[in-house]
N, C-alpha and C. Protein backbone atom coordinates (compact mmCIF):
# COMPACT_ATOMS: atom_id res chain seq x y z
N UNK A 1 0.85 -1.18 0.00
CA UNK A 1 0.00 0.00 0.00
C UNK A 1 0.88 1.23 0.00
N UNK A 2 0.41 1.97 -1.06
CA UNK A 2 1.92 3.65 -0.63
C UNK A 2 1.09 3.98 0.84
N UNK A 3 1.80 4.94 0.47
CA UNK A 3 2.07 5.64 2.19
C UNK A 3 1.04 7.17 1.68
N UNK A 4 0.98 7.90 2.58
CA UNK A 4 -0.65 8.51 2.00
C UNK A 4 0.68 9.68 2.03
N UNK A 5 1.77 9.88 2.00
CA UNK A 5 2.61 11.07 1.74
C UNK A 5 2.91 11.16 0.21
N UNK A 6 2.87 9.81 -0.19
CA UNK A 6 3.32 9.24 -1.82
C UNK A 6 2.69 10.22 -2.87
N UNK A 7 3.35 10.90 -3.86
CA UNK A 7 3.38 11.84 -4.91
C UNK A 7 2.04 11.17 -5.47
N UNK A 8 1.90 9.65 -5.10
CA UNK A 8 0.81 8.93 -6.63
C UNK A 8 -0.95 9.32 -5.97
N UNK A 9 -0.61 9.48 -4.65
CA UNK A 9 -2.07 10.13 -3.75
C UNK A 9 -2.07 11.50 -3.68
N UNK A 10 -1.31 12.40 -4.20
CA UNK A 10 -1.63 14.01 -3.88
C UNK A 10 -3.19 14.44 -4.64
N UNK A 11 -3.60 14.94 -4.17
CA UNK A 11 -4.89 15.36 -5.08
C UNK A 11 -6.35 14.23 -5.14
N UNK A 12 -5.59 13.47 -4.87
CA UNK A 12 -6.87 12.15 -5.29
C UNK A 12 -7.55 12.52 -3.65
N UNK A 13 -9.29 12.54 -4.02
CA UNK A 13 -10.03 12.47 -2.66
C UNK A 13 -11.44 11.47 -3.25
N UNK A 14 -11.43 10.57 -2.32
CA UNK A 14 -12.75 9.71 -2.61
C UNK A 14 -14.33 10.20 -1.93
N UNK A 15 -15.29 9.97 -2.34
CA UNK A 15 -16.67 10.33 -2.03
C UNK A 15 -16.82 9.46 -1.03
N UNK A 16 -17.56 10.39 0.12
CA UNK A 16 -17.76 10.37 1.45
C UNK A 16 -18.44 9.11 1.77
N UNK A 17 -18.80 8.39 0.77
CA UNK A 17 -19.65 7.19 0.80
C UNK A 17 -18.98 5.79 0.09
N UNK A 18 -17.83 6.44 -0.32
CA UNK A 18 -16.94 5.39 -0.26
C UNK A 18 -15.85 5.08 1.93
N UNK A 19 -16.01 6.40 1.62
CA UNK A 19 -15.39 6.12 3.40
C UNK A 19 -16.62 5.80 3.96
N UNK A 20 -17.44 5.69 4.31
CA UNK A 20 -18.45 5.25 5.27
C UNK A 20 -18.88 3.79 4.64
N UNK A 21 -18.90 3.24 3.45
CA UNK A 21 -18.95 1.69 3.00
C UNK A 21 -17.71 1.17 3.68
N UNK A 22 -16.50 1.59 3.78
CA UNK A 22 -15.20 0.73 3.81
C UNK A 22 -15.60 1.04 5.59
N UNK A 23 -16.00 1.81 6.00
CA UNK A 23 -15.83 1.51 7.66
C UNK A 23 -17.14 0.64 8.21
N UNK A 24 -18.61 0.52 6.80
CA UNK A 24 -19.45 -0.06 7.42
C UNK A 24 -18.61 -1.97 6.77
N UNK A 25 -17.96 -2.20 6.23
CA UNK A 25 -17.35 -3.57 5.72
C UNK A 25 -16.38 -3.75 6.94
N UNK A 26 -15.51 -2.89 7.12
CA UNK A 26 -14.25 -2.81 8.41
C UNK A 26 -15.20 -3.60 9.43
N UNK A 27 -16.84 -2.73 9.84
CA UNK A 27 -17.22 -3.45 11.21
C UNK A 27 -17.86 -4.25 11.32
N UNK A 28 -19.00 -4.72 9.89
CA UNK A 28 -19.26 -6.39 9.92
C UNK A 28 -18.21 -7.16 10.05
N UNK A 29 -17.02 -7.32 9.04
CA UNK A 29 -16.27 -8.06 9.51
C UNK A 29 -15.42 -8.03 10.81
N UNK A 30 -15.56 -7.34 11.54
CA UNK A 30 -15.38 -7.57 12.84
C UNK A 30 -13.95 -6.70 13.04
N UNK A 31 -13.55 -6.07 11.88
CA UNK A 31 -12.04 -5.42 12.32
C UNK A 31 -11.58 -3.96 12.64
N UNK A 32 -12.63 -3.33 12.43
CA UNK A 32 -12.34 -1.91 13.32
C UNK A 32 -13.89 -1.62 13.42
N UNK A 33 -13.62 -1.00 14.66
CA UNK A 33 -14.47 -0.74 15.70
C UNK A 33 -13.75 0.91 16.41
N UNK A 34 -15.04 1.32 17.19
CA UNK A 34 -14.86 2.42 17.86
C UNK A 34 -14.28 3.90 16.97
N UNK A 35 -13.54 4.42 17.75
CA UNK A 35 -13.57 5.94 17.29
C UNK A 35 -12.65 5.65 16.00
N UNK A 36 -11.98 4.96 15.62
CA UNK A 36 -11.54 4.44 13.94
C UNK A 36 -12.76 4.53 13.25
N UNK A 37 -13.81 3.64 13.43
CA UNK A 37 -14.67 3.40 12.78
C UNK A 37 -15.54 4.59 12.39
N UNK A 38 -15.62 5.26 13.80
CA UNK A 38 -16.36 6.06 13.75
C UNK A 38 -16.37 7.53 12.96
N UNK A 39 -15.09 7.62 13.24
CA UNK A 39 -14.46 9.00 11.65
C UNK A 39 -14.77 8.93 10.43
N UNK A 40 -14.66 7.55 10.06
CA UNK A 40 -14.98 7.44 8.76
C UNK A 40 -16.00 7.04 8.30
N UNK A 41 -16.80 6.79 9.18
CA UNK A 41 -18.69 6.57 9.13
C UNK A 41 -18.89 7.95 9.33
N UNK A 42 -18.75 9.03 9.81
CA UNK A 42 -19.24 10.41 9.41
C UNK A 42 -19.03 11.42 8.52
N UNK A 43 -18.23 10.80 7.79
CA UNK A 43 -18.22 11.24 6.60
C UNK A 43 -19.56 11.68 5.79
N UNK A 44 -20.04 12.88 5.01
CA UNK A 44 -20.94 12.96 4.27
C UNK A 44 -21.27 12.41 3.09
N UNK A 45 -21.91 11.74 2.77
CA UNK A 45 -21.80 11.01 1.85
C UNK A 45 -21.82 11.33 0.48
N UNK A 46 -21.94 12.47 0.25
CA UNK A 46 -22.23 13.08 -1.02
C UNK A 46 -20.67 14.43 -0.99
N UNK A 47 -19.91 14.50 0.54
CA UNK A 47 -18.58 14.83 0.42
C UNK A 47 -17.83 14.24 -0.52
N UNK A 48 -16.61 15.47 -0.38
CA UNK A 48 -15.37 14.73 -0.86
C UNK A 48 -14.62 14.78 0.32
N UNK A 49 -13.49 14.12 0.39
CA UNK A 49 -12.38 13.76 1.02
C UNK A 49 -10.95 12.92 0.44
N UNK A 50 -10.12 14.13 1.21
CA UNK A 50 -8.67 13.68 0.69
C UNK A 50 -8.48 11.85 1.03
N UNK A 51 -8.02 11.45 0.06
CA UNK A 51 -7.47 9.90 0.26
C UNK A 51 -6.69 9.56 1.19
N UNK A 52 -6.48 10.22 2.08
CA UNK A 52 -5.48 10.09 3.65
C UNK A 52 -6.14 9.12 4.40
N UNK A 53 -7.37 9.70 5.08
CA UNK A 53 -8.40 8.95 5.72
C UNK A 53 -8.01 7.65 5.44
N UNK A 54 -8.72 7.29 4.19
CA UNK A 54 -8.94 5.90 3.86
C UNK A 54 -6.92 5.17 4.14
N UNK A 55 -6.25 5.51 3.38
CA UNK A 55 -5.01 5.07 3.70
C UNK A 55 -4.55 4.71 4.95
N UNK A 56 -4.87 5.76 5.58
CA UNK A 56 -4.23 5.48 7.01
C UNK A 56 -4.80 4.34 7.71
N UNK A 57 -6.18 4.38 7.65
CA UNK A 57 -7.22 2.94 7.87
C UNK A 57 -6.61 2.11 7.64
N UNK A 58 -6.59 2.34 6.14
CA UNK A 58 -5.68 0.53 5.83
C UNK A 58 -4.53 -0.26 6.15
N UNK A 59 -4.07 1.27 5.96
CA UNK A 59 -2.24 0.89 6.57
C UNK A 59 -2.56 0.36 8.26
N UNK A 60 -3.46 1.10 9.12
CA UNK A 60 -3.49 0.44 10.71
C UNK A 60 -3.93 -0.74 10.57
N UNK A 61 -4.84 -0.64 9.43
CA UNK A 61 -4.98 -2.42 9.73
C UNK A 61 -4.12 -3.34 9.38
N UNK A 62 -3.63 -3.10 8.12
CA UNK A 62 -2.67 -4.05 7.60
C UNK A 62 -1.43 -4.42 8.83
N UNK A 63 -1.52 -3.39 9.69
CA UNK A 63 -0.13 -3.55 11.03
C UNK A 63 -0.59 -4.91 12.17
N UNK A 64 -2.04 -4.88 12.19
CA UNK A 64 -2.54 -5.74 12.70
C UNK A 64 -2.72 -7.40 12.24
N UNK A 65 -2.80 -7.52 11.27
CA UNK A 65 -2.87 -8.71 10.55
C UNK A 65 -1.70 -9.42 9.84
N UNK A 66 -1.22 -10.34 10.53
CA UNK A 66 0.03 -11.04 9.49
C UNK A 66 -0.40 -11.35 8.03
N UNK A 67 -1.83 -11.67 7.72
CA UNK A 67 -1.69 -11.82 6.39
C UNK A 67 -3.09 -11.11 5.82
N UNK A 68 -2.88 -9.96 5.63
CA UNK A 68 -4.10 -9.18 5.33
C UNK A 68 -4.58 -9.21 4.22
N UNK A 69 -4.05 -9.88 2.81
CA UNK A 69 -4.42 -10.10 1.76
C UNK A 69 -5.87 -10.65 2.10
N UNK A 70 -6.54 -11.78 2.45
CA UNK A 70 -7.67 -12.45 2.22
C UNK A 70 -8.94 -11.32 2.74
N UNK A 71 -8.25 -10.41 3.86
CA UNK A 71 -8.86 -10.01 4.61
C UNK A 71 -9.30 -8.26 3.67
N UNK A 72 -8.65 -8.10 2.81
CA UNK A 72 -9.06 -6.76 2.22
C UNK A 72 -9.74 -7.26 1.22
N UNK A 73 -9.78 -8.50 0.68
CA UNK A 73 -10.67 -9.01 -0.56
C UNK A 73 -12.18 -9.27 -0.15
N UNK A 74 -11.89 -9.36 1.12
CA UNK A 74 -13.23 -9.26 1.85
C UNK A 74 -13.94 -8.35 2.34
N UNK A 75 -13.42 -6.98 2.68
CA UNK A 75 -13.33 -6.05 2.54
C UNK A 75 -14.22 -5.71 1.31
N UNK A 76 -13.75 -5.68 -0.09
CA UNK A 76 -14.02 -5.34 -0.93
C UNK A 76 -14.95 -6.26 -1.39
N UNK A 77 -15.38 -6.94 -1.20
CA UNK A 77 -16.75 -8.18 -1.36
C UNK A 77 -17.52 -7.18 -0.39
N UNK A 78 -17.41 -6.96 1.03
CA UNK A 78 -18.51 -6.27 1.98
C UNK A 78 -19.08 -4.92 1.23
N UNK A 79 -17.61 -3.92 1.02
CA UNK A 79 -17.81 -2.64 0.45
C UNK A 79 -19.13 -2.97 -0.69
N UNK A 80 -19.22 -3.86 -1.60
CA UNK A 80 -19.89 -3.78 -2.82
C UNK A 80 -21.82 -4.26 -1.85
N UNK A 81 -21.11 -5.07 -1.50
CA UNK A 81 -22.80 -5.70 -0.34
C UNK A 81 -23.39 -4.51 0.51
N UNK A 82 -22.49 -3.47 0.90
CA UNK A 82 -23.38 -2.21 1.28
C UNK A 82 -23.93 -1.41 0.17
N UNK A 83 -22.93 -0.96 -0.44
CA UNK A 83 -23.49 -0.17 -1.97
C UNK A 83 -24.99 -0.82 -2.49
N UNK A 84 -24.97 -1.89 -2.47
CA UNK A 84 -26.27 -2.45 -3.10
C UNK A 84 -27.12 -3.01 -2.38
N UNK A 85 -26.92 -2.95 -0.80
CA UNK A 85 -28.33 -2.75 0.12
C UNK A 85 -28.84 -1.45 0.84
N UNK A 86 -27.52 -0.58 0.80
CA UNK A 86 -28.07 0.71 1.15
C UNK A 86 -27.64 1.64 0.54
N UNK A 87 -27.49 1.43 -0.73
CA UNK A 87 -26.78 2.22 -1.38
C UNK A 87 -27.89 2.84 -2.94
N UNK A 88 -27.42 3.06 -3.65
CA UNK A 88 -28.21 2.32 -5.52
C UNK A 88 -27.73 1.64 -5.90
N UNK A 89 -26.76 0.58 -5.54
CA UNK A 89 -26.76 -0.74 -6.39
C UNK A 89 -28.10 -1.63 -6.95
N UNK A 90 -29.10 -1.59 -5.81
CA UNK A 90 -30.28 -2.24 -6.65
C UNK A 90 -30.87 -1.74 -7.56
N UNK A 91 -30.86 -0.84 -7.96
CA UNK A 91 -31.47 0.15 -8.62
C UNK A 91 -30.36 0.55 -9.95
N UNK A 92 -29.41 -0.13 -10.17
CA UNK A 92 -28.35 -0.29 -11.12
C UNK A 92 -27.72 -1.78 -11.65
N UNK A 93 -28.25 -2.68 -10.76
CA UNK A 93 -27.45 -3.87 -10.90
C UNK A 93 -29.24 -5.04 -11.08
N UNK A 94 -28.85 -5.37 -12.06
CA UNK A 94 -30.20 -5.84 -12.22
C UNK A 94 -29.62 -7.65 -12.66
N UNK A 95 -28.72 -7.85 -12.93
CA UNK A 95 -27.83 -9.03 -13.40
C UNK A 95 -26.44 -8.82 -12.91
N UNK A 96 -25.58 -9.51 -12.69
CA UNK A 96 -24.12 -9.44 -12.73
C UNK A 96 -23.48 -8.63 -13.20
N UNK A 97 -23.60 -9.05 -14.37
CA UNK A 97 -22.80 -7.73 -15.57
C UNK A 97 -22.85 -6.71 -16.13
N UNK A 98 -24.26 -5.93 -15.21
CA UNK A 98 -24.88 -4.74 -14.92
C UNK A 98 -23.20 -4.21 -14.44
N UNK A 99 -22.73 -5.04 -13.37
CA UNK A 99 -21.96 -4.56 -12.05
C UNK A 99 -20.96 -3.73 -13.01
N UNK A 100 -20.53 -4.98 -13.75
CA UNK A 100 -19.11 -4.89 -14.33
C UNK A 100 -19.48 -4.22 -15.26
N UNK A 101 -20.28 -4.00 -15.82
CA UNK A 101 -20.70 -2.14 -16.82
C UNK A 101 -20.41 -0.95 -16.05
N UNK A 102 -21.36 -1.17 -15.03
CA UNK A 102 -21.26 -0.12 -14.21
C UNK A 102 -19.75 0.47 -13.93
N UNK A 103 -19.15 0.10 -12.99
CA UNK A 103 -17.99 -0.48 -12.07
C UNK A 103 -16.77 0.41 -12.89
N UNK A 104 -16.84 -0.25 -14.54
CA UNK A 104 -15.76 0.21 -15.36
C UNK A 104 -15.91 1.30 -15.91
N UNK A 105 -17.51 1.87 -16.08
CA UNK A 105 -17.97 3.36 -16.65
C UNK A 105 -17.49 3.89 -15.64
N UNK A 106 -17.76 5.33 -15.96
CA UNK A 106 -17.39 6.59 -15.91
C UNK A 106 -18.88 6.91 -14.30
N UNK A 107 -19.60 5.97 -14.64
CA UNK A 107 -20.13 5.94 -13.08
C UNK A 107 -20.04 5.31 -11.92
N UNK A 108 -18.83 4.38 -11.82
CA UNK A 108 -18.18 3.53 -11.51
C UNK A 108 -17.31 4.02 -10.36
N UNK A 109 -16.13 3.66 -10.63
CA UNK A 109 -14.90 4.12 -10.04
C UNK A 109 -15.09 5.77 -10.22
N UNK A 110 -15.11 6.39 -11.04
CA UNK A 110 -14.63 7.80 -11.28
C UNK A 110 -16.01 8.62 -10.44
N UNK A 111 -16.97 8.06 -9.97
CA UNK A 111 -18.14 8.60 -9.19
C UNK A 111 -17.76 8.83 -8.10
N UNK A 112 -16.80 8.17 -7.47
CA UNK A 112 -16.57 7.89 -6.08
C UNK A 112 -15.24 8.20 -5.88
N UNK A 113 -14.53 8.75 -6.87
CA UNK A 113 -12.62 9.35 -6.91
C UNK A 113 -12.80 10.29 -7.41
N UNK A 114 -12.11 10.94 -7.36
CA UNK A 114 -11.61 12.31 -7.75
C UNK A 114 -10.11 12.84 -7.92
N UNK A 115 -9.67 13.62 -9.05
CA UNK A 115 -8.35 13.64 -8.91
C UNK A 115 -8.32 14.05 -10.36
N UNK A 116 -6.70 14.78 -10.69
CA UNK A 116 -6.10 14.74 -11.26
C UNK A 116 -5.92 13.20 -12.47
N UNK A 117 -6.23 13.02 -13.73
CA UNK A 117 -6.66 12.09 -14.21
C UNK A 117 -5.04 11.02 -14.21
N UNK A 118 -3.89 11.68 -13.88
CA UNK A 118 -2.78 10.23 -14.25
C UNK A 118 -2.69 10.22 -12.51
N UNK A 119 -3.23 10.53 -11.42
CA UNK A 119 -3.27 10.40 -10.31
C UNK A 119 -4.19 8.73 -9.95
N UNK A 120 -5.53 9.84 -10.44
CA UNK A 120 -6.96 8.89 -10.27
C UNK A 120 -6.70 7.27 -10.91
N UNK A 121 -6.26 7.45 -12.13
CA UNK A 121 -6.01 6.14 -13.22
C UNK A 121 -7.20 5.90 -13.33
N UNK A 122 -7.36 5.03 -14.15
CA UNK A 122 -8.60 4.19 -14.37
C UNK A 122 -8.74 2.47 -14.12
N UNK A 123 -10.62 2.44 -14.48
CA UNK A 123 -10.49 1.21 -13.82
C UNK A 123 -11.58 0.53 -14.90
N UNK A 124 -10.73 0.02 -16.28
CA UNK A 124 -11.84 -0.15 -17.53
C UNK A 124 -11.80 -1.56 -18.01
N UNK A 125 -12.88 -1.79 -18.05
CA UNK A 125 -12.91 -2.83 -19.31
C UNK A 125 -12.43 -3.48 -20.31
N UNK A 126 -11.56 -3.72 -20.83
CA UNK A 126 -10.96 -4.32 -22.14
C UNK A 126 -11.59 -5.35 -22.82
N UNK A 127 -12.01 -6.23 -22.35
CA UNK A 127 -12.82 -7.35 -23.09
C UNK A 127 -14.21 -7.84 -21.97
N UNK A 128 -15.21 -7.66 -23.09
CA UNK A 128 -16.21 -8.45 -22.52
C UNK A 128 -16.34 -9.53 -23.35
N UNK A 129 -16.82 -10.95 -23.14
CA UNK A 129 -18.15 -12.00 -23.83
C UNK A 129 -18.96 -12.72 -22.83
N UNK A 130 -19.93 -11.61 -22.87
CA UNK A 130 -21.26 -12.27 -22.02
C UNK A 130 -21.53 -13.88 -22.47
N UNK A 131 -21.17 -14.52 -23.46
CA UNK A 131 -21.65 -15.18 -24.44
C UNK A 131 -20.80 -16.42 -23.51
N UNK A 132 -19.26 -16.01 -23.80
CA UNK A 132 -18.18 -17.08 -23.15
C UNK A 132 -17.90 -17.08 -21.68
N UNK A 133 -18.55 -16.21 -20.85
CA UNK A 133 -18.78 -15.83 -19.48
C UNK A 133 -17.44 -15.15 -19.25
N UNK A 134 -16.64 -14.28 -20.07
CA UNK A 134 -15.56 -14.03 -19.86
C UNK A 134 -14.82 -12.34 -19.73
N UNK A 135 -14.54 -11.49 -19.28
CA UNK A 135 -14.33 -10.51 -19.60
C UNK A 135 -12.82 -10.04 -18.67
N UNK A 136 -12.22 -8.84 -18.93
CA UNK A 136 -10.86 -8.46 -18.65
C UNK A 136 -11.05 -7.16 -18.13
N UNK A 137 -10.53 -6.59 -17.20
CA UNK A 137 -10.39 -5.36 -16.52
C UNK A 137 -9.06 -4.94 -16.34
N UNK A 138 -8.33 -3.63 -16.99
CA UNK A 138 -7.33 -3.30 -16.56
C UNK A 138 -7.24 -2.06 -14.96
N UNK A 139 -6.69 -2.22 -14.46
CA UNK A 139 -6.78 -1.14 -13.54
C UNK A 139 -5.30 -0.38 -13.47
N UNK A 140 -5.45 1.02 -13.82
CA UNK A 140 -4.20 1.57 -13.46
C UNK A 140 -4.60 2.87 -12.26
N UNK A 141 -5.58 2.09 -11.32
CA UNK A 141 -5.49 3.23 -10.02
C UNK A 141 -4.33 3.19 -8.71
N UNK A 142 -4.46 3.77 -8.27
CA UNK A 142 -3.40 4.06 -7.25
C UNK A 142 -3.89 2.52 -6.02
N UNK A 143 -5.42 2.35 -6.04
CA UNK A 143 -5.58 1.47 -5.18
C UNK A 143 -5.32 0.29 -4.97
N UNK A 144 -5.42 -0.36 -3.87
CA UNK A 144 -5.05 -2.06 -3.75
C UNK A 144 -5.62 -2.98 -4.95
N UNK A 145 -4.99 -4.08 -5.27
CA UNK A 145 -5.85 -4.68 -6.12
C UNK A 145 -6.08 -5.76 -5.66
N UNK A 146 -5.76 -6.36 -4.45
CA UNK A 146 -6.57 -6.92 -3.38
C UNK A 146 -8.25 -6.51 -3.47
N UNK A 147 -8.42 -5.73 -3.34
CA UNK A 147 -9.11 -4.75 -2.73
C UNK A 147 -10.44 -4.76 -3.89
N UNK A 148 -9.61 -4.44 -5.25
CA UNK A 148 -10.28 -4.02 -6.51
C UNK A 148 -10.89 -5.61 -6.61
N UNK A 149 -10.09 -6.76 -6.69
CA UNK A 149 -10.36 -7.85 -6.80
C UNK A 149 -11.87 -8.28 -5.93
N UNK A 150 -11.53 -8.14 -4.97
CA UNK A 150 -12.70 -8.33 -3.91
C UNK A 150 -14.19 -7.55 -4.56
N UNK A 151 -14.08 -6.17 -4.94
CA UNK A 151 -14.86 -5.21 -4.96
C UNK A 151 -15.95 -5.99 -6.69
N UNK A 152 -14.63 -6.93 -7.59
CA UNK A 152 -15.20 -7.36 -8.76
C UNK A 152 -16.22 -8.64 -8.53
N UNK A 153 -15.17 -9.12 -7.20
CA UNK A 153 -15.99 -10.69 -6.75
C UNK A 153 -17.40 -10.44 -6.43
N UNK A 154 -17.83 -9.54 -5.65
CA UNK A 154 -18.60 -9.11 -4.48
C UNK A 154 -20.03 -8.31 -6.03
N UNK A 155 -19.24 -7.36 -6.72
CA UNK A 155 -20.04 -7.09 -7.50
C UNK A 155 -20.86 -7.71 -8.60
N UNK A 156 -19.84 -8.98 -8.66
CA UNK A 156 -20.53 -9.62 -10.08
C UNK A 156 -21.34 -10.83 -8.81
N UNK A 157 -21.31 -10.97 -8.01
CA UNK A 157 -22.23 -11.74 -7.36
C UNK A 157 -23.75 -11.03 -6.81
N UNK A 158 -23.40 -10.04 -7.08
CA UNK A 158 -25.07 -9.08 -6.42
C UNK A 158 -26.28 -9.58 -6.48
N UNK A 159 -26.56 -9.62 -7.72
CA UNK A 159 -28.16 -9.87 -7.78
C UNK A 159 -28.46 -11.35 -8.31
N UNK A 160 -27.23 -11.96 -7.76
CA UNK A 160 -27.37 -13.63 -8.21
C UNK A 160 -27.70 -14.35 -8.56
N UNK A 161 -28.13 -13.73 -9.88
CA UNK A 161 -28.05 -14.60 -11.04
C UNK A 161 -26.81 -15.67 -11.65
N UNK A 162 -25.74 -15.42 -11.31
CA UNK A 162 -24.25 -15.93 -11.53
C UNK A 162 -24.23 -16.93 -9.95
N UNK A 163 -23.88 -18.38 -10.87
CA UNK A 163 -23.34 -18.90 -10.13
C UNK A 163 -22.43 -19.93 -9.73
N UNK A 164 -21.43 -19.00 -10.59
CA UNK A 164 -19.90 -19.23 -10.46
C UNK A 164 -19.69 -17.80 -11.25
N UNK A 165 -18.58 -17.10 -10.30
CA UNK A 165 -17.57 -16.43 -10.35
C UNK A 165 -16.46 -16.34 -10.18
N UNK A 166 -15.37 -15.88 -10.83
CA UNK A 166 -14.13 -16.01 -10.50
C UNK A 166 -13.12 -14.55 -10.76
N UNK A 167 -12.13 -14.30 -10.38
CA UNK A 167 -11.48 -13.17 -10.41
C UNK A 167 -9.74 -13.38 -10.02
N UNK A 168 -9.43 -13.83 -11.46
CA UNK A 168 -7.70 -13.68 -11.19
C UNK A 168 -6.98 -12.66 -11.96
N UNK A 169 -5.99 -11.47 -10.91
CA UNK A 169 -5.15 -10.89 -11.23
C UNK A 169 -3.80 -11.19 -10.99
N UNK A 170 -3.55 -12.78 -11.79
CA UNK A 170 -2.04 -12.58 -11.48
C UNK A 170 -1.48 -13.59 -12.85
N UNK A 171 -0.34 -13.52 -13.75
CA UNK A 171 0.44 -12.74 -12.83
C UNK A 171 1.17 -11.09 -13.18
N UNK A 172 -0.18 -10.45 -13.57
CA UNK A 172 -0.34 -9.02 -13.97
C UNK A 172 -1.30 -8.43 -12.90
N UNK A 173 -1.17 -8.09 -11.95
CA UNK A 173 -1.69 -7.75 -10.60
C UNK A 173 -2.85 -6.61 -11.23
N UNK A 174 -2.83 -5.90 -12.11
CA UNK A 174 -3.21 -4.74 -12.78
C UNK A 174 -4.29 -5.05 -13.48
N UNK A 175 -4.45 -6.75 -14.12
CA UNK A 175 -5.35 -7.19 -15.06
C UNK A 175 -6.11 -7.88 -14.38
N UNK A 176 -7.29 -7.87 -14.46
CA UNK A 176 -7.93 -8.81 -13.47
C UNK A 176 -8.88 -9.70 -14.84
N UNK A 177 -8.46 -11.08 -14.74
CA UNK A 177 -9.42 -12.11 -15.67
C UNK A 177 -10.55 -12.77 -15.07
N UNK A 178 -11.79 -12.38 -15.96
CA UNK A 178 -12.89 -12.77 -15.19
C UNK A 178 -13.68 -13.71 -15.72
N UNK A 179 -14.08 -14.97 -15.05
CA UNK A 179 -14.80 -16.00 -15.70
C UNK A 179 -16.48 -16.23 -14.73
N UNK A 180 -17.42 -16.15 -15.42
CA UNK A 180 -19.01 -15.82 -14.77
C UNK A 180 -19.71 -16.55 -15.66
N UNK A 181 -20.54 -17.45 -14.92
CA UNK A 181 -21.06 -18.24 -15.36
C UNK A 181 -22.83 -18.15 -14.49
């Protein structure tokens, strides 16, 4: 994870409802609690906010956990399960691959970031076939792709119709290959 001093986070601030999803995922799964939690659940949701917040979160947690990989993919499975029970995910995600339309448009990721555009990066599409259950996502954001991974798992499972999903980014951490069935 950079360090929230890192040149690649200056400028980038996420929507206030991306910090209050990642602290309502942090406390179902059981890993931050109290006045942590609580900063970043008051966030406004229709705010912006500098990307510090969220960093610093992650980075305290990651200090806590010897192996925090499984644990931010889960994370990012929860984050997408709030968006679409208290969020408008239902009201956008009507099939699976609603998600992954969504997700990679311009109402997607870039709804909820803000920034300077070689800061922000993107988070697009390259290949779909609904047909072969198969599609490709490049991501060149500053964020985890732990994280992004989780957020694809979690999304293409929403309105569960799909049942089998899968999500490998390796060994191009950046590409994520997706097989939905």
């Amino acid at each position: 994870m950079a360090a929230s001093n890192d040149l690649t986070w200056q400028g980038v601030e996420v929507q206030g409802v991306f910090l209050r999803s990642f602290a309502g995922a942090c406390v179902n799964l059981r890993i931050l609690a109290g006045e942590e939690a609580a900063v970043l659940a008051a966030a406004e949701p229709n705010g912006w906010y500098p990307a510090d917040g969220f960093l610093l979160a992650l980075s305290t947690l990651g200090e806590r956990f010897h192996d925090f990989d499984p644990i931010k993919e889960r994370i990012g499975v929860e984050m997408m399960q709030l968006w679409y029970d208290r969020g408008p995910g239902r009201t956008i995600v009507n099939k699976g691959v609603d998600f992954l339309h969504h997700q990679t448009g311009s109402q997607g990721y870039h709804g909820v970031v803000r920034g300077r555009a070689e800061a922000i990066g993107d988070f697009a599409l390259e290949r779909f076939d609904e047909a072969a259950g198969r599609a490709r996502v490049r991501s060149t954001t500053p964020f985890d792709r732990t994280i992004e991974r989780g957020v694809l798992l979690g999304g293409l499972r929403l309105a569960g119709d799909l049942s089998y999903v899968d999500v490998v980014n390796t060994p191009d951490s950046s590409v994520f290959e997706i097989e939905f069935h």
